[in-house]
N, C-alpha and C. Protein backbone atom coordinates (compact mmCIF):
# COMPACT_ATOMS: atom_id res chain seq x y z
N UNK A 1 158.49 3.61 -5.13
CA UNK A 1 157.29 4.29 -5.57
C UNK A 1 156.78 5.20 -4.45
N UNK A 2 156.32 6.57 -4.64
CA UNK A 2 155.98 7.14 -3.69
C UNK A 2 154.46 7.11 -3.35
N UNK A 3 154.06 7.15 -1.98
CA UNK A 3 152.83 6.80 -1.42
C UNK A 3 152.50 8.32 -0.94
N UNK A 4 151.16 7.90 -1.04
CA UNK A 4 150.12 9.39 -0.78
C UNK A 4 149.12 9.05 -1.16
N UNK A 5 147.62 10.22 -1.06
CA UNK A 5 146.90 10.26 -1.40
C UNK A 5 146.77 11.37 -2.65
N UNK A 6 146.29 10.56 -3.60
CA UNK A 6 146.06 11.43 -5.11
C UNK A 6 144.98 12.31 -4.95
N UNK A 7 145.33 13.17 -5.91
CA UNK A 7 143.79 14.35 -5.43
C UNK A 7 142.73 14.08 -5.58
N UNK A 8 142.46 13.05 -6.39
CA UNK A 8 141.12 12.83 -6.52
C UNK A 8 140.11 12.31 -5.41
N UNK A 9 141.51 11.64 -4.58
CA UNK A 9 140.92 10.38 -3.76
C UNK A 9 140.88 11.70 -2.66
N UNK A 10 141.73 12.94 -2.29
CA UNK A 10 141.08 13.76 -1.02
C UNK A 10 139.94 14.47 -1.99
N UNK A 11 140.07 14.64 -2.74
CA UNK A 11 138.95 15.37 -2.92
C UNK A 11 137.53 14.50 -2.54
N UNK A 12 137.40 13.34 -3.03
CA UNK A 12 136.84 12.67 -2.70
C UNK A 12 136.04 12.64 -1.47
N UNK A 13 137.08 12.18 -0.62
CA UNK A 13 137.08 11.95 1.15
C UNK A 13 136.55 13.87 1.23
N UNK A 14 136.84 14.85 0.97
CA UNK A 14 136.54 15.74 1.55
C UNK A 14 135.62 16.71 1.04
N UNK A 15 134.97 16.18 -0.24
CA UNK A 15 134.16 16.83 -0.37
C UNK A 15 134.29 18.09 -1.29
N UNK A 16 135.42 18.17 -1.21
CA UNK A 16 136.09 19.46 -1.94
C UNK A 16 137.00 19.10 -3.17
N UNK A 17 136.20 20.25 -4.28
CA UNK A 17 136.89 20.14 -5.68
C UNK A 17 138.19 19.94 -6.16
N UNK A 18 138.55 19.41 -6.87
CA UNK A 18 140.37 19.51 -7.06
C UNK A 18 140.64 20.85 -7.58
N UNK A 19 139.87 20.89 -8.01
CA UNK A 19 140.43 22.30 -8.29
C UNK A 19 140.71 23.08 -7.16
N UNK A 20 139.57 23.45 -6.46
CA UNK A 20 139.74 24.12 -4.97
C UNK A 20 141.32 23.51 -4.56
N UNK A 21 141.49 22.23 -4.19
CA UNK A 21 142.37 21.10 -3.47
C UNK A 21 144.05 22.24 -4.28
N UNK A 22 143.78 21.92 -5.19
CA UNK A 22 145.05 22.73 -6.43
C UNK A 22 145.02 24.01 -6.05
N UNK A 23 144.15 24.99 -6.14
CA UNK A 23 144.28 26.27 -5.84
C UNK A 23 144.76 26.84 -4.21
N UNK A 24 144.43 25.82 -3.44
CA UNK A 24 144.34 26.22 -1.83
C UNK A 24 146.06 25.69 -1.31
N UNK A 25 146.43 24.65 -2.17
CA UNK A 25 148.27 24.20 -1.77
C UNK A 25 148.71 25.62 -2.71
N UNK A 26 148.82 25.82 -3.92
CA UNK A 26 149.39 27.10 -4.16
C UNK A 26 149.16 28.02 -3.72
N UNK A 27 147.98 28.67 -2.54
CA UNK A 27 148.05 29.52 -1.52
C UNK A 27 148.91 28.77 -0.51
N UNK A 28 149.12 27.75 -0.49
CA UNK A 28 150.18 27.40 1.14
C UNK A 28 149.31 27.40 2.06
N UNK A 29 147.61 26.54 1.80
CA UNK A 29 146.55 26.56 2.58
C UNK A 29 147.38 24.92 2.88
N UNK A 30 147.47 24.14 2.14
CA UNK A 30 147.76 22.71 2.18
C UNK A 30 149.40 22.29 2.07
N UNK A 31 149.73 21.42 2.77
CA UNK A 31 150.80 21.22 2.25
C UNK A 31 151.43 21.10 0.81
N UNK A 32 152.54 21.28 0.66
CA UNK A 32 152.72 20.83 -0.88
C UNK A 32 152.96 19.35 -1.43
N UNK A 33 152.11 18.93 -2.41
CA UNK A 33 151.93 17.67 -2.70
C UNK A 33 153.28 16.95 -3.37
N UNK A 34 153.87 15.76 -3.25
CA UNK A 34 154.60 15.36 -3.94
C UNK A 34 154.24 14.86 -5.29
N UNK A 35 154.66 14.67 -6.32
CA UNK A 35 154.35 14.45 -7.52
C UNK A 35 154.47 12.88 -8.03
N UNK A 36 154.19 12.25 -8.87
CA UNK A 36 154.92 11.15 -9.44
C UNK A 36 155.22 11.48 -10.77
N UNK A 37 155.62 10.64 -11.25
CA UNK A 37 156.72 10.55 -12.59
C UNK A 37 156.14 11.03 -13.35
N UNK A 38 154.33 11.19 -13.71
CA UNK A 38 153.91 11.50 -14.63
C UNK A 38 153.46 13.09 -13.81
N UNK A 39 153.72 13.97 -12.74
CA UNK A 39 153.38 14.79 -12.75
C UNK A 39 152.01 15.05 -11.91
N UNK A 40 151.20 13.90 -11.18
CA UNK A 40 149.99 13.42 -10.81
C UNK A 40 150.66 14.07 -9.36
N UNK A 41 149.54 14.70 -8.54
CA UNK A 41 150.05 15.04 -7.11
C UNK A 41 149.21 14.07 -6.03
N UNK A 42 150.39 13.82 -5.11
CA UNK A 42 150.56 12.74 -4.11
C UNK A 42 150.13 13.31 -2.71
N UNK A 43 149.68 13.75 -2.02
CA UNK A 43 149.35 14.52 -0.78
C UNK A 43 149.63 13.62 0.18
N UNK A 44 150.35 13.78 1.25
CA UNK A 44 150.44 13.29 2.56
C UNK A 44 149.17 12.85 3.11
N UNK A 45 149.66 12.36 4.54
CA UNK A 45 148.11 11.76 5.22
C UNK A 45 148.19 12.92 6.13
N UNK A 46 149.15 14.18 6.25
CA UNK A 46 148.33 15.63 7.33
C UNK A 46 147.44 16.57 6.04
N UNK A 47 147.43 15.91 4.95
CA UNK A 47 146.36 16.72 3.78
C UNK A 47 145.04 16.56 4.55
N UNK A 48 144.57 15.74 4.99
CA UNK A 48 142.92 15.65 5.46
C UNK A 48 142.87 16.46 6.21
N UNK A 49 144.08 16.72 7.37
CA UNK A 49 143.57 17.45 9.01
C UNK A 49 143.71 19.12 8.31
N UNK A 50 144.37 19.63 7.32
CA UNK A 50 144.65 20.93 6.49
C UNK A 50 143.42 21.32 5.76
N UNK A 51 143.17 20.05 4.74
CA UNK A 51 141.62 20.52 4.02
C UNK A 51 140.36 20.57 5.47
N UNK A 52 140.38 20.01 6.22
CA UNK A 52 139.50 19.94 7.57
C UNK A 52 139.51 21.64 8.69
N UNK A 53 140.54 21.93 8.27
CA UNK A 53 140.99 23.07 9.41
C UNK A 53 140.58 24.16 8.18
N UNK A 54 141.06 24.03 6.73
CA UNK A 54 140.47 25.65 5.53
C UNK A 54 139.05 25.43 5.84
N UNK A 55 138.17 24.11 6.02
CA UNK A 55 136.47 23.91 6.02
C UNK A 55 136.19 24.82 7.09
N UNK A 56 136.38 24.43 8.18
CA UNK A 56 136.45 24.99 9.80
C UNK A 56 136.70 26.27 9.70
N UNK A 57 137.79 27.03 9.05
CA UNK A 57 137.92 27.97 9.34
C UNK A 57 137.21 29.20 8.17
N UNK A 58 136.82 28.71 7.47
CA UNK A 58 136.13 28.85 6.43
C UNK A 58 134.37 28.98 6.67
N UNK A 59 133.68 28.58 8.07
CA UNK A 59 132.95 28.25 8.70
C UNK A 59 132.59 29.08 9.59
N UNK A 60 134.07 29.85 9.92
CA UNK A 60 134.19 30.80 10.62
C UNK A 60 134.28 32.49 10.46
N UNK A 61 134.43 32.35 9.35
CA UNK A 61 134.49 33.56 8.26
C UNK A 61 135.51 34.17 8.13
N UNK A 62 136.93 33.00 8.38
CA UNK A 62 138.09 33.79 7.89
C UNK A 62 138.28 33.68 6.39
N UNK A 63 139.19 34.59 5.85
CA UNK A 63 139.26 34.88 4.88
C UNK A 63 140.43 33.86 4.13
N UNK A 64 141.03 33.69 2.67
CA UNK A 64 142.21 32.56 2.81
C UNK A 64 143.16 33.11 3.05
N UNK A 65 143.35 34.51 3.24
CA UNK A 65 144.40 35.61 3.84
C UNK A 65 143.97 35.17 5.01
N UNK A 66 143.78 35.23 5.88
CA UNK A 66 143.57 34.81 7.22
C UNK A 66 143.94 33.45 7.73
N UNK A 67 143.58 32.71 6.80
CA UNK A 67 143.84 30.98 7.48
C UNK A 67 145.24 31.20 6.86
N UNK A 68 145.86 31.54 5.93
CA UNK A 68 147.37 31.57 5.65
C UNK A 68 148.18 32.01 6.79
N UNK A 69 148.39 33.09 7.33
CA UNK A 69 148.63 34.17 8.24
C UNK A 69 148.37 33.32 10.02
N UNK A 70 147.45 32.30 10.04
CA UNK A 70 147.44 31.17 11.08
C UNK A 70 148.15 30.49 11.29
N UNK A 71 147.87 29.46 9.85
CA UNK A 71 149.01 28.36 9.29
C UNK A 71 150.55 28.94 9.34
N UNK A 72 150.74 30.33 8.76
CA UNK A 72 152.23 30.64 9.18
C UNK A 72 152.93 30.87 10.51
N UNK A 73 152.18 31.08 11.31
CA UNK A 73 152.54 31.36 12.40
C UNK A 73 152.50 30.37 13.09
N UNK A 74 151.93 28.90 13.18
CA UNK A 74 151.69 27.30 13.66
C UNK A 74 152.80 26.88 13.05
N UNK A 75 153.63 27.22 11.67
CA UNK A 75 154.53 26.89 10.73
C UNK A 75 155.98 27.19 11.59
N UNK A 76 155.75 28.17 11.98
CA UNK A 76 156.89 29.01 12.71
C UNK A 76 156.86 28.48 14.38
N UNK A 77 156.33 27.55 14.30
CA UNK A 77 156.08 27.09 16.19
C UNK A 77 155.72 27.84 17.10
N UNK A 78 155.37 29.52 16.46
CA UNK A 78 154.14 30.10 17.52
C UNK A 78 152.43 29.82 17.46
N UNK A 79 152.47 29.89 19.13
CA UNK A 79 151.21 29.83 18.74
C UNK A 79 150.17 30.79 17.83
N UNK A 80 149.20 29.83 17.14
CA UNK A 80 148.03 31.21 16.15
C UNK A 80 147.42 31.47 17.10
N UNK A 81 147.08 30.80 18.37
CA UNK A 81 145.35 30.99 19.13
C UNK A 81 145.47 32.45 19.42
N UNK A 82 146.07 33.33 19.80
CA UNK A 82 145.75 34.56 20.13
C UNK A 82 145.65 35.32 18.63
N UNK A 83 146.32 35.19 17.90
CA UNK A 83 145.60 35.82 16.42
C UNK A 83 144.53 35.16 15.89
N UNK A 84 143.91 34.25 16.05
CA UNK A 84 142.52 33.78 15.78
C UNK A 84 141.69 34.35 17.03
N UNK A 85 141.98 34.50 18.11
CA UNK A 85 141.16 34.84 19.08
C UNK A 85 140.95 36.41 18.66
N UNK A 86 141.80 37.11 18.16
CA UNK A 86 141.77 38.82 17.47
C UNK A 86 140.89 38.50 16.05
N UNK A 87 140.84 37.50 15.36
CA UNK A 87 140.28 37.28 14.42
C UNK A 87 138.58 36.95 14.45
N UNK A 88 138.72 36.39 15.60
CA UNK A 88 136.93 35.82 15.75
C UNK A 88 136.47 37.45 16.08
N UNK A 89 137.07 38.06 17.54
CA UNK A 89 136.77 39.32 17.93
C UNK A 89 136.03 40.20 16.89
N UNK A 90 136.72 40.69 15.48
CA UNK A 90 136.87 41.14 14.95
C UNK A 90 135.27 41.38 13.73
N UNK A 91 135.78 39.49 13.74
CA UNK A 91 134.42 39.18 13.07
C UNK A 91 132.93 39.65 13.80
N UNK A 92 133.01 38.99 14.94
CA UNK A 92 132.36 39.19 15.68
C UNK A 92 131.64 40.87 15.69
N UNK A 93 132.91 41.48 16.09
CA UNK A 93 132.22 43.27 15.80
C UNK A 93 131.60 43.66 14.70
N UNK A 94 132.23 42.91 13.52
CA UNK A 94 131.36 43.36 12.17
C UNK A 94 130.24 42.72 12.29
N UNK A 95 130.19 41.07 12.41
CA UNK A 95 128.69 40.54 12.04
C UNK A 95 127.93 41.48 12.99
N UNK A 96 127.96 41.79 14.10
CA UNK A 96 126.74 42.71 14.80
C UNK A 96 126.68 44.41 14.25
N UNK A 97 127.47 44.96 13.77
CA UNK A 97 127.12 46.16 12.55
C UNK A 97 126.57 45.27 11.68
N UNK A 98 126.23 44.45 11.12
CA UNK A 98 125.79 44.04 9.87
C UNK A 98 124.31 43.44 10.44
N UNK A 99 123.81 43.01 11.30
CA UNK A 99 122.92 42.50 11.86
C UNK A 99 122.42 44.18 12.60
N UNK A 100 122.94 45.04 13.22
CA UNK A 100 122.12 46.44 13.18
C UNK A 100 121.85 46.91 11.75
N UNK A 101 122.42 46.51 11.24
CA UNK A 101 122.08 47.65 9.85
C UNK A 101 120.95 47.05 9.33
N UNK A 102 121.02 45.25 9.13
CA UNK A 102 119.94 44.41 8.48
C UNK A 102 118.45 44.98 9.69
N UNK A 103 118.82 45.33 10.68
CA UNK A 103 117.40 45.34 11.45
C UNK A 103 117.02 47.00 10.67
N UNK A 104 117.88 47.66 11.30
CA UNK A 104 117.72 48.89 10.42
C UNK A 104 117.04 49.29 9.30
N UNK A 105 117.55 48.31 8.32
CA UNK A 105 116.72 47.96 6.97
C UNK A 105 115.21 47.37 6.97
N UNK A 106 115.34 45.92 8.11
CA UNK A 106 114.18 45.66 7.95
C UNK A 106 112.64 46.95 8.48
N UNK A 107 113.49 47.58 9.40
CA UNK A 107 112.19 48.31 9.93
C UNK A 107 111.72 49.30 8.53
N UNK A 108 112.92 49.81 8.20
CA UNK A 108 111.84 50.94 7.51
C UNK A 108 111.56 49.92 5.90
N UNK A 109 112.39 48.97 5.07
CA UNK A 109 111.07 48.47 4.72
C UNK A 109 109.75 48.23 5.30
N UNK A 110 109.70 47.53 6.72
CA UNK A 110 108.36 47.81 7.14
C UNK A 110 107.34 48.62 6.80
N UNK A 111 108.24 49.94 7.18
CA UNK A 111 107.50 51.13 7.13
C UNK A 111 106.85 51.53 5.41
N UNK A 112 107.46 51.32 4.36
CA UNK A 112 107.16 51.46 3.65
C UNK A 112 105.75 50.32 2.92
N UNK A 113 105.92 49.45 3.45
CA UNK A 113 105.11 48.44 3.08
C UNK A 113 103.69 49.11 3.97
N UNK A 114 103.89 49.68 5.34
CA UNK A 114 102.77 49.84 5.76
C UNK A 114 102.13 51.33 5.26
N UNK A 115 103.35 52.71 5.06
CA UNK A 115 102.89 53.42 4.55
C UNK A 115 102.32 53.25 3.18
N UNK A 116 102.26 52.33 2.31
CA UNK A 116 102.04 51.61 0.72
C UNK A 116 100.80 51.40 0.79
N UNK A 117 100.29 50.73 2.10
CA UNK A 117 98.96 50.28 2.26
C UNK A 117 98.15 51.03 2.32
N UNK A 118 98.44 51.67 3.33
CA UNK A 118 97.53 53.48 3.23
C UNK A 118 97.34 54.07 2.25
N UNK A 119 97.77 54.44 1.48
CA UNK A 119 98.29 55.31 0.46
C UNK A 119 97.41 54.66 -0.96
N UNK A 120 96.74 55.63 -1.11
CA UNK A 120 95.90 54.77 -2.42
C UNK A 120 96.52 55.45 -3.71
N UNK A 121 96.23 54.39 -4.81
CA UNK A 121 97.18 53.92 -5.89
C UNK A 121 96.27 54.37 -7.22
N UNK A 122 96.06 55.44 -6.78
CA UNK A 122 94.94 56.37 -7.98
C UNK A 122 95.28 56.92 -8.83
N UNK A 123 96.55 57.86 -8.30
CA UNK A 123 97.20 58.60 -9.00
C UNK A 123 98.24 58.15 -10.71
N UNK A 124 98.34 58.39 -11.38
CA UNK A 124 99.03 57.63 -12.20
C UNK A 124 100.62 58.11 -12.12
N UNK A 125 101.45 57.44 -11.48
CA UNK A 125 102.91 57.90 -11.43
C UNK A 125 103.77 57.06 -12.37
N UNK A 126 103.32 56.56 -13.83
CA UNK A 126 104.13 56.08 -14.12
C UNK A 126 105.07 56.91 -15.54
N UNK A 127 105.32 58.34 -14.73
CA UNK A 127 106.40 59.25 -15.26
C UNK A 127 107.34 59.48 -14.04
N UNK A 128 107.17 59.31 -12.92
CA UNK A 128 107.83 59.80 -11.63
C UNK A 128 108.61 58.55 -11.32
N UNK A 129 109.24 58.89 -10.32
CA UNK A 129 110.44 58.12 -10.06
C UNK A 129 109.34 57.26 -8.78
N UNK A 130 110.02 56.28 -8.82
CA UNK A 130 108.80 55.59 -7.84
C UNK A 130 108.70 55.90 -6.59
N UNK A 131 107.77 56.34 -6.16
CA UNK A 131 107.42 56.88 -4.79
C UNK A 131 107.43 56.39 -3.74
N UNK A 132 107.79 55.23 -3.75
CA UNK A 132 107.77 54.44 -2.68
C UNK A 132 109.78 54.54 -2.15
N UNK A 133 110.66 54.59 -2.68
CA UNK A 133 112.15 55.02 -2.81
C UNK A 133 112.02 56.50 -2.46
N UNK A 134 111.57 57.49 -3.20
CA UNK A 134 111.09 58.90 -3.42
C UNK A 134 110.72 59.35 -2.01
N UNK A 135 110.12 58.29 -1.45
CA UNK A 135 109.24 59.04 -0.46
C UNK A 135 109.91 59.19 0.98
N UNK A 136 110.88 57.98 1.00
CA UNK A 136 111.44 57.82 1.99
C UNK A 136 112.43 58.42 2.33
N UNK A 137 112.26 58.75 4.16
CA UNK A 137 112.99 59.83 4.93
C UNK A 137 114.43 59.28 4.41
N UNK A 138 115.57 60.24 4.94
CA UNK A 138 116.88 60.01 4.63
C UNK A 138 117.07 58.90 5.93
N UNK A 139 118.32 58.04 5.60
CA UNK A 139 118.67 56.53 6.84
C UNK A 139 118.56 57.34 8.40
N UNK A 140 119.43 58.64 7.68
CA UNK A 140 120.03 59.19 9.14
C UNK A 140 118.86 59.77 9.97
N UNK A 141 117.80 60.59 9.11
CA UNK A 141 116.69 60.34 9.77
C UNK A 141 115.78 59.33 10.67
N UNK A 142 115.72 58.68 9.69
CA UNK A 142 115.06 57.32 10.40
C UNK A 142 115.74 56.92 11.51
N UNK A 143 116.76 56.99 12.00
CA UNK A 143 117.63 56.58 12.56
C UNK A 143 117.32 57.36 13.95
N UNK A 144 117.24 58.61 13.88
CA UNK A 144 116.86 59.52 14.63
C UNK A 144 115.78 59.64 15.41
N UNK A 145 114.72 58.66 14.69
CA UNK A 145 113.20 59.08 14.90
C UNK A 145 113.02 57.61 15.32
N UNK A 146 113.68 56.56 15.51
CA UNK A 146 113.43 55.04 15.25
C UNK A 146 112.37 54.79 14.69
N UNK A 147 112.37 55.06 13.58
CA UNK A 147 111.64 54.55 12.51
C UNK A 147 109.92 55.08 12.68
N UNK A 148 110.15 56.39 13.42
CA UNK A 148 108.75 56.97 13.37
C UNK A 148 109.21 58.50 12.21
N UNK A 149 109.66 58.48 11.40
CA UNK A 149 110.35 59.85 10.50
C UNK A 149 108.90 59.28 9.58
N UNK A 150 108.32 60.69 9.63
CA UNK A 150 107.20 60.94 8.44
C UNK A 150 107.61 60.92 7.04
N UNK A 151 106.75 59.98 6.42
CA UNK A 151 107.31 59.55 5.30
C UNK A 151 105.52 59.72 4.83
N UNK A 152 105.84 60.60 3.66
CA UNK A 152 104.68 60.81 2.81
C UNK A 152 105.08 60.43 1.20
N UNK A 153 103.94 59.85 0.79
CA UNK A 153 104.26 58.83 -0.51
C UNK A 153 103.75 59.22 -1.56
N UNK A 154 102.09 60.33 -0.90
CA UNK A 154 101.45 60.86 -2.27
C UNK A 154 102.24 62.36 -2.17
């Protein structure tokens, strides 16, 4: 009789759906499970340290193209650490464009919230495109002016 852990029981232990568990071995995230007679899949005991390393790396913001492309190269007895070390890098450069742009954003919402306040609400604009979108300088402006670009609303 063959021994393993059934999917239910890692899914179980890990928290993670069988389905996920099923979808992530047919990427070649997990090893491939052995079966029994009726077709039920059997997972080894290196299934935990595999579903543990997609969490982790998953944590990290690789992609499952990415943790594949690891795993193959650990598969092949080279080391991954220098392609994960190009991989964090990478991330790394984007999350901080994405964290300038979010500040970016937050200021001139600012700005609009404070030019909003000023701006009295007398007029009836509800044929116009909303003025508060309308009113605001172009990014590249703002950008230019750090967030001092005159923005008129009436």
């Amino acid at each position: 009789m063959l021994q393993g852990l059934p999917i239910t029981a890692l899914a179980k232990q890990t928290g993670v759906r069988s389905t996920t568990l099923r979808y992530w071995e047919r990427l070649g995230l997990l090893p491939s499970a052995a079966r029994t007679h009726t077709g039920y899949r059997l997972f080894g005991s290196d299934a935990l340290r595999y579903v543990e390393f997609v969490q982790k790396s998953k944590e990290m913001g690789l992609s499952l193209r990415e943790m594949k492309r690891v795993l193959e190269l650990a598969r092949k007895g080279q080391s991954p650490c220098p392609e994960v070390e190009r991989l964090v890098e990478q991330k790394l450069e984007m999350l901080e464009r994405q964290i300038r742009s979010l500040r970016e954003l937050q200021r001139r919402l600012r700005c609009v919230c404070e030019d909003r306040e000023k701006t009295p609400a007398s007029k009836d604009r509800s044929k116009e495109l909303c003025c508060l979108i309308a009113g605001l300088p172009e990014a590249r402006l703002f950008r230019n002016n750090e967030g001092h670009a005159k923005n008129s609303l009436h």
